[in-house]
C-alpha atoms as a PDB file:
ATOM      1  CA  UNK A   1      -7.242   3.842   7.588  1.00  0.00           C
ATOM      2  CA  UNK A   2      -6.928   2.807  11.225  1.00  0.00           C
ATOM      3  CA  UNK A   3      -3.509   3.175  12.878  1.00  0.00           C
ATOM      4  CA  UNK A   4      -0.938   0.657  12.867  1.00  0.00           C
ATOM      5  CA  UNK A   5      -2.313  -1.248  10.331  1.00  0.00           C
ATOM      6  CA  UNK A   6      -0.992  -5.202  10.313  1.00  0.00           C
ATOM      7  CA  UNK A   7       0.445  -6.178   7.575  1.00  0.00           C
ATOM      8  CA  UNK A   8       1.533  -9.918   7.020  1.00  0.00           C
ATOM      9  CA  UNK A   9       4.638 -10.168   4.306  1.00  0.00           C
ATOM     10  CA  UNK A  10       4.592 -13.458   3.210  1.00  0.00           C
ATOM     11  CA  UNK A  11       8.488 -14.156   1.789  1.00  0.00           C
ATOM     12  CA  UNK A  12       8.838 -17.782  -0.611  1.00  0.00           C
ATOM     13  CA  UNK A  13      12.467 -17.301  -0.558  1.00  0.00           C
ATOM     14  CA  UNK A  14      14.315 -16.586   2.561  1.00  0.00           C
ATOM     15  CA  UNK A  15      16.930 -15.635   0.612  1.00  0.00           C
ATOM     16  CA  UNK A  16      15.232 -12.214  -0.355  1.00  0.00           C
ATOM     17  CA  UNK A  17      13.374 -11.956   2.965  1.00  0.00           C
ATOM     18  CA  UNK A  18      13.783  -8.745   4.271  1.00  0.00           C
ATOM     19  CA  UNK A  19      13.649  -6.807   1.163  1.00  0.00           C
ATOM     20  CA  UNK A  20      10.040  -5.548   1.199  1.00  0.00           C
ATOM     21  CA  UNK A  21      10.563  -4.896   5.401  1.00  0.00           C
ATOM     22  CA  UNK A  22      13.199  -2.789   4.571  1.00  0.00           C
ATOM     23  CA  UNK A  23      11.156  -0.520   1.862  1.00  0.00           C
ATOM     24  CA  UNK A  24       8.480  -0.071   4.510  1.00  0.00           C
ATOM     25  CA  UNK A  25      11.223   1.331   7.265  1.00  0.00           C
ATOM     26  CA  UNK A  26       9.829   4.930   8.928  1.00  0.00           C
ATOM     27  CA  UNK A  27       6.405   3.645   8.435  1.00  0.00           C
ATOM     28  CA  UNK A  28       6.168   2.271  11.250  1.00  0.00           C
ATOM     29  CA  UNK A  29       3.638   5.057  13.098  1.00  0.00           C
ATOM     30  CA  UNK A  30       1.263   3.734  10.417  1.00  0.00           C
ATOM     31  CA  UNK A  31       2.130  -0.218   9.565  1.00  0.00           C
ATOM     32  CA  UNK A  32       3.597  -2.961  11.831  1.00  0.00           C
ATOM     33  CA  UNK A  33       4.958  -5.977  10.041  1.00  0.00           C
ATOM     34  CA  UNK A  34       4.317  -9.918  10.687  1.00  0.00           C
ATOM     35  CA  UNK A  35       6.928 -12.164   8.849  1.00  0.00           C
ATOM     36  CA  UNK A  36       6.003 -15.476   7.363  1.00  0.00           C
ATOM     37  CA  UNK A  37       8.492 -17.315   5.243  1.00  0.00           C
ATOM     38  CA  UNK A  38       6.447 -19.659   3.373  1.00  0.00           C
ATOM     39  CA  UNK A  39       3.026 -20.595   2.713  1.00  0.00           C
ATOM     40  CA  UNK A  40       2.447 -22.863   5.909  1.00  0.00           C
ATOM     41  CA  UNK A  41       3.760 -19.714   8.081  1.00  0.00           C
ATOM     42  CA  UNK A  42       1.972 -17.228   6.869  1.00  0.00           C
ATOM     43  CA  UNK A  43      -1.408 -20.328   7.071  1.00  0.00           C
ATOM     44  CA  UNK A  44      -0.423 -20.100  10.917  1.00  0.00           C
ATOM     45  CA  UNK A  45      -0.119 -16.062  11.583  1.00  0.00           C
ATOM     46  CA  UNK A  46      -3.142 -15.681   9.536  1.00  0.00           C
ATOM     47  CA  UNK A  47      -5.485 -17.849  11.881  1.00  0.00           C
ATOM     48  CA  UNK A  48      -3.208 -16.305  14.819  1.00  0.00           C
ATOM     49  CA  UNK A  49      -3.060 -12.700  14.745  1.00  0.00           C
ATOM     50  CA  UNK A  50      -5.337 -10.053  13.907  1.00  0.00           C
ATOM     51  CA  UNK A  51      -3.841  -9.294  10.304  1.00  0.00           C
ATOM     52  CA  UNK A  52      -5.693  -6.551   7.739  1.00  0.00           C
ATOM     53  CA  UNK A  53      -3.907  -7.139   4.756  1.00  0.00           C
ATOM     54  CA  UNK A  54      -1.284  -9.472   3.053  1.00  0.00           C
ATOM     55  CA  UNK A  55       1.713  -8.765   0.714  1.00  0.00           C
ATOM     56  CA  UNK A  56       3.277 -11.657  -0.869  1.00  0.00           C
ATOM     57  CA  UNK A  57       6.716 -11.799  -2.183  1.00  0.00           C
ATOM     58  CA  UNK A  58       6.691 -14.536  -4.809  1.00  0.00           C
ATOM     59  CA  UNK A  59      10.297 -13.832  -5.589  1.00  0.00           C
ATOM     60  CA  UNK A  60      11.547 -16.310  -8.212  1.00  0.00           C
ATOM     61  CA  UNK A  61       7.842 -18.384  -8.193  1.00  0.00           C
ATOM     62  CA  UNK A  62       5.825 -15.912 -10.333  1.00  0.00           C
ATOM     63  CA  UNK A  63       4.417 -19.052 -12.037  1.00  0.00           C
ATOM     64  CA  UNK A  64       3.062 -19.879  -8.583  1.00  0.00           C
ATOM     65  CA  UNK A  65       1.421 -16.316  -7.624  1.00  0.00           C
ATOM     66  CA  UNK A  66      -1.763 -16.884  -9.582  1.00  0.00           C
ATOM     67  CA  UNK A  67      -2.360 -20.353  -7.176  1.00  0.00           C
ATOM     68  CA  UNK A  68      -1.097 -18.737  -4.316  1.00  0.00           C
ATOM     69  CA  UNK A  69      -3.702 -15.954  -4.662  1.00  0.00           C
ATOM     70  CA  UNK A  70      -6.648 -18.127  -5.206  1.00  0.00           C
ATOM     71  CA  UNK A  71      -5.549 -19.926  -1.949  1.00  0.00           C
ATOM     72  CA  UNK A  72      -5.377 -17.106  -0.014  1.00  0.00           C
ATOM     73  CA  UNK A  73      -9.154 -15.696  -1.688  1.00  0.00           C
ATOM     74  CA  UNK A  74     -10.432 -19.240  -0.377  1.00  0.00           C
ATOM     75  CA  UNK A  75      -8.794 -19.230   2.884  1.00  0.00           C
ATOM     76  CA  UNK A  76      -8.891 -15.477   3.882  1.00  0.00           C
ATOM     77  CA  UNK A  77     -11.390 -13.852   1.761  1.00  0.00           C
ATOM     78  CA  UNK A  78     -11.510 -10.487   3.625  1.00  0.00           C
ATOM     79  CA  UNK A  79      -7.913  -9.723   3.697  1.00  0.00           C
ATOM     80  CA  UNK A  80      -6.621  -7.541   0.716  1.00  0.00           C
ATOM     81  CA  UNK A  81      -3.550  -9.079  -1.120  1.00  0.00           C
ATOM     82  CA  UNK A  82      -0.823  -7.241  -2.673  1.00  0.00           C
ATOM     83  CA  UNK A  83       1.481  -9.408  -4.466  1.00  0.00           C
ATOM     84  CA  UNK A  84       5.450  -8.209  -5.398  1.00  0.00           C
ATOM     85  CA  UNK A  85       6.941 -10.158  -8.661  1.00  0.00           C
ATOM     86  CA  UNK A  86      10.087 -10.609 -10.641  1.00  0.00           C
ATOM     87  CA  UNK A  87       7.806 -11.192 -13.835  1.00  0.00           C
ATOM     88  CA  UNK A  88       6.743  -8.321 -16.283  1.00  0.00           C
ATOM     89  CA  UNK A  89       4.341 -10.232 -17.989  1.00  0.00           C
ATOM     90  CA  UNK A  90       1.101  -7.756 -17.934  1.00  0.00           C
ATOM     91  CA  UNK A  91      -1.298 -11.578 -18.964  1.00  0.00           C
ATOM     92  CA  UNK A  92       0.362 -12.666 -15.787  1.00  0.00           C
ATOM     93  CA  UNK A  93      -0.160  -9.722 -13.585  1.00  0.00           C
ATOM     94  CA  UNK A  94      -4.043  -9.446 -15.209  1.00  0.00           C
ATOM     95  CA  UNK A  95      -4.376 -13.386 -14.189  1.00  0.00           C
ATOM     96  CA  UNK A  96      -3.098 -12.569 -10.042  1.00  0.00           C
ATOM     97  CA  UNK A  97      -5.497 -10.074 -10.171  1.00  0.00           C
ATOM     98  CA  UNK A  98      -8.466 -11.732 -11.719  1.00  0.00           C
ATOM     99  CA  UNK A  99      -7.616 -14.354  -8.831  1.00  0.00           C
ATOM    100  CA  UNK A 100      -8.756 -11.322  -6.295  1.00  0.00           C
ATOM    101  CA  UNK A 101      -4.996  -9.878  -5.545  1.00  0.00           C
ATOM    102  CA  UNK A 102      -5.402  -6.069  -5.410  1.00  0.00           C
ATOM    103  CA  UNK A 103      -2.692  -5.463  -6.716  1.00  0.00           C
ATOM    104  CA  UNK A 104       0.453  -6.714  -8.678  1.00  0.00           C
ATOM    105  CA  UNK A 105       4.044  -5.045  -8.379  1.00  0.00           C
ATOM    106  CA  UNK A 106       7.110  -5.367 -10.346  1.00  0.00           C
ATOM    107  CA  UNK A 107       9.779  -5.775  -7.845  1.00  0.00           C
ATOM    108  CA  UNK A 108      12.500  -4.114 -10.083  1.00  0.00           C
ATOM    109  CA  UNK A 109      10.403  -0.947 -10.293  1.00  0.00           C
ATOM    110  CA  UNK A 110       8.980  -0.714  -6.611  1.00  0.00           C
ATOM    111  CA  UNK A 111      10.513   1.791  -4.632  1.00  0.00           C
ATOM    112  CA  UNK A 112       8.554   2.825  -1.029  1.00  0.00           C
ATOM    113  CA  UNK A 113       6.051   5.300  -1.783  1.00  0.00           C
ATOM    114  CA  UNK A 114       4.586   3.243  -4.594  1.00  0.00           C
ATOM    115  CA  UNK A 115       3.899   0.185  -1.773  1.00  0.00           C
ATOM    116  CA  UNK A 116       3.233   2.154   0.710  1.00  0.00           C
ATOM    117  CA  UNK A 117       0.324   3.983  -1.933  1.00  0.00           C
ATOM    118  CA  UNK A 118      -0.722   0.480  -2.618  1.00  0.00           C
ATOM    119  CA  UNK A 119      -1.116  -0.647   0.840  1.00  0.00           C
ATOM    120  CA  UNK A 120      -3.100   2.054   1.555  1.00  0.00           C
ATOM    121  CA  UNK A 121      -5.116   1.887  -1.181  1.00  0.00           C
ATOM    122  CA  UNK A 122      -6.241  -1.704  -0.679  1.00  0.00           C
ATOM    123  CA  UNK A 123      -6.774  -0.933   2.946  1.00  0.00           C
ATOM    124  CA  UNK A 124      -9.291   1.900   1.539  1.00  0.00           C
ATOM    125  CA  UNK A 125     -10.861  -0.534  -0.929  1.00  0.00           C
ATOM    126  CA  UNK A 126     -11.328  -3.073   1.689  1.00  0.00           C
ATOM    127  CA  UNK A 127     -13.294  -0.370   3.960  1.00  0.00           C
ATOM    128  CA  UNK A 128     -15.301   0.680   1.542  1.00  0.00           C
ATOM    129  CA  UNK A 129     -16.731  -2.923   0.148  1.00  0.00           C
ATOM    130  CA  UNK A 130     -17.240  -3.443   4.135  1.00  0.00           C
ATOM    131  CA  UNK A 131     -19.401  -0.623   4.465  1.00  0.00           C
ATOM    132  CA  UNK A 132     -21.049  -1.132   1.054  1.00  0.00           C
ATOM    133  CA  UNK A 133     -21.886  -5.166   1.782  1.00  0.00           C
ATOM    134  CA  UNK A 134     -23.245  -3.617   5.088  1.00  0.00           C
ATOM    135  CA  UNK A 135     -25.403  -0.759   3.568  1.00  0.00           C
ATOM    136  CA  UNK A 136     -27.055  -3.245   0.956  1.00  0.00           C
ATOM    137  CA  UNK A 137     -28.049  -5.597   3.409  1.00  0.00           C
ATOM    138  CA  UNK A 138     -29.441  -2.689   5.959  1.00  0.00           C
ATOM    139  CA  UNK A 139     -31.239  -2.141   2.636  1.00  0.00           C
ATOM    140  CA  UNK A 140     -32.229  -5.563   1.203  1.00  0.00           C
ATOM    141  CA  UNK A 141     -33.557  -5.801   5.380  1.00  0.00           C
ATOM    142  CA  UNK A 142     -35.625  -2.386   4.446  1.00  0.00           C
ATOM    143  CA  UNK A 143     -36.956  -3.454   0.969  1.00  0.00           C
ATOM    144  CA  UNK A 144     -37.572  -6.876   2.111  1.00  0.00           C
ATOM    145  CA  UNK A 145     -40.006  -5.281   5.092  1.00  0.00           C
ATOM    146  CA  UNK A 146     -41.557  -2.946   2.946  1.00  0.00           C
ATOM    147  CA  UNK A 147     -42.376  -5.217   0.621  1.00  0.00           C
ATOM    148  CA  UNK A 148     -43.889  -8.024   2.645  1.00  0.00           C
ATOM    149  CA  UNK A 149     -47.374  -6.900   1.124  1.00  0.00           C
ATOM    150  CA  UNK A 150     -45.924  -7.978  -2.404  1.00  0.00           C
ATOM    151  CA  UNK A 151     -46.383 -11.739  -3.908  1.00  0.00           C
ATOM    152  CA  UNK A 152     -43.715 -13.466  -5.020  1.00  0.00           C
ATOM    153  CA  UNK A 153     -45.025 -13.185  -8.578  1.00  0.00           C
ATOM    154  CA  UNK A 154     -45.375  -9.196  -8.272  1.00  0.00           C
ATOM    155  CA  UNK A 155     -41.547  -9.346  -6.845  1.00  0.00           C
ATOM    156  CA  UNK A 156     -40.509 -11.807  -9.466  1.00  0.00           C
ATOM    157  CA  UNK A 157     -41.653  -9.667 -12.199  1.00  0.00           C
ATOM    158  CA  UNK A 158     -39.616  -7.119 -11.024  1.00  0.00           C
ATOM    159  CA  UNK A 159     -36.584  -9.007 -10.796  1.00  0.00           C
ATOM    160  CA  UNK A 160     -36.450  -8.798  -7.140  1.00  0.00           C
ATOM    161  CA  UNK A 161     -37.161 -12.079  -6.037  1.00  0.00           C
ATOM    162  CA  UNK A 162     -33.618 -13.211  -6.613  1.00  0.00           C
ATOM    163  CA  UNK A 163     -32.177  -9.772  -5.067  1.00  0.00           C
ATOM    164  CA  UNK A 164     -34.150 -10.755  -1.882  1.00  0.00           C
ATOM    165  CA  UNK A 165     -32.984 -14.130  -1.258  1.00  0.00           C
ATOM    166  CA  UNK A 166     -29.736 -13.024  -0.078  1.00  0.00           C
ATOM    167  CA  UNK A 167     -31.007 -11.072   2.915  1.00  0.00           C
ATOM    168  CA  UNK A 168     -32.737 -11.803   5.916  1.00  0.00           C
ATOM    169  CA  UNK A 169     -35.694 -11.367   6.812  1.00  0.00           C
END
């Protein structure tokens, strides 16, 4: 994980803002915090600064975090999400992270090592699925050269027609 990691905490209510800042204090050799409060906030840091993950407080709005997810997936697809809930419901939790969070947090169990182990383990996922989507296209690159000689029937049969299309050649 590199150093000072930027984190962007995304707060719905600004009545609770400042909670999940203040569970993250004497981390600050290893994360420095953006503040949004609200969704068109956190739109604007996130095409403004250079942010590696987010970590949304849906406060009262758990009904919302499934939708607020799948926004963020669409607009921001390589930024891990960690979203922090009032809501115990597991079918809930399971739909936020179907929706591509990394993971979901009960706010009334959280305490700082348990984010801060979260944070960094969704920074770690998100480093290795870089250097995984770049190994299998160094290698879709190698296959595709190597097998240049084949025709696409000989590939097809193989099942690696398909595989192929998605690299370049």
């Amino acid at each position: 994980m590199k150093p000072h990691t930027k984190i962007l905490v995304v707060e719905m209510e600004p009545e609770t803002a400042g909670a999940l800042p203040k569970l993250l204090q004497g981390s600050e050799q290893e994360f420095v915090l953006e503040m949004a409060i609200g969704i068109q906030a956190a739109w604007e840091r996130l095409a403004s600064s250079d942010i590696d993950l987010v970590l949304i407080d849906v406060a009262g709005r758990c009904t919302d975090a499934v939708d607020m997810v799948r926004d963020f997936r669409s607009r921001a697809p390589e930024h891990p999400i960690i979203v922090v809930g009032d809501s115990a419901d597991e079918a809930q939790a399971m739909r936020v992270i179907r929706e591509g969070a990394h993971d979901c947090l009960l706010r009334t169990v959280i305490d700082a090592a348990t984010l801060r182990r979260s944070l960094r383990f969704a920074l770690e996922r998100k480093y290795t699925q870089q250097a995984l989507s770049e190994n299998l296209l160094k290698f879709g690159s190698f296959i595709r050269r190597k097998a240049s000689w084949l025709t696409a029937e000989e590939l097809s049969s193989v099942g690696m027609d398909e595989m192929l299309k998605g690299f370049p050649t």
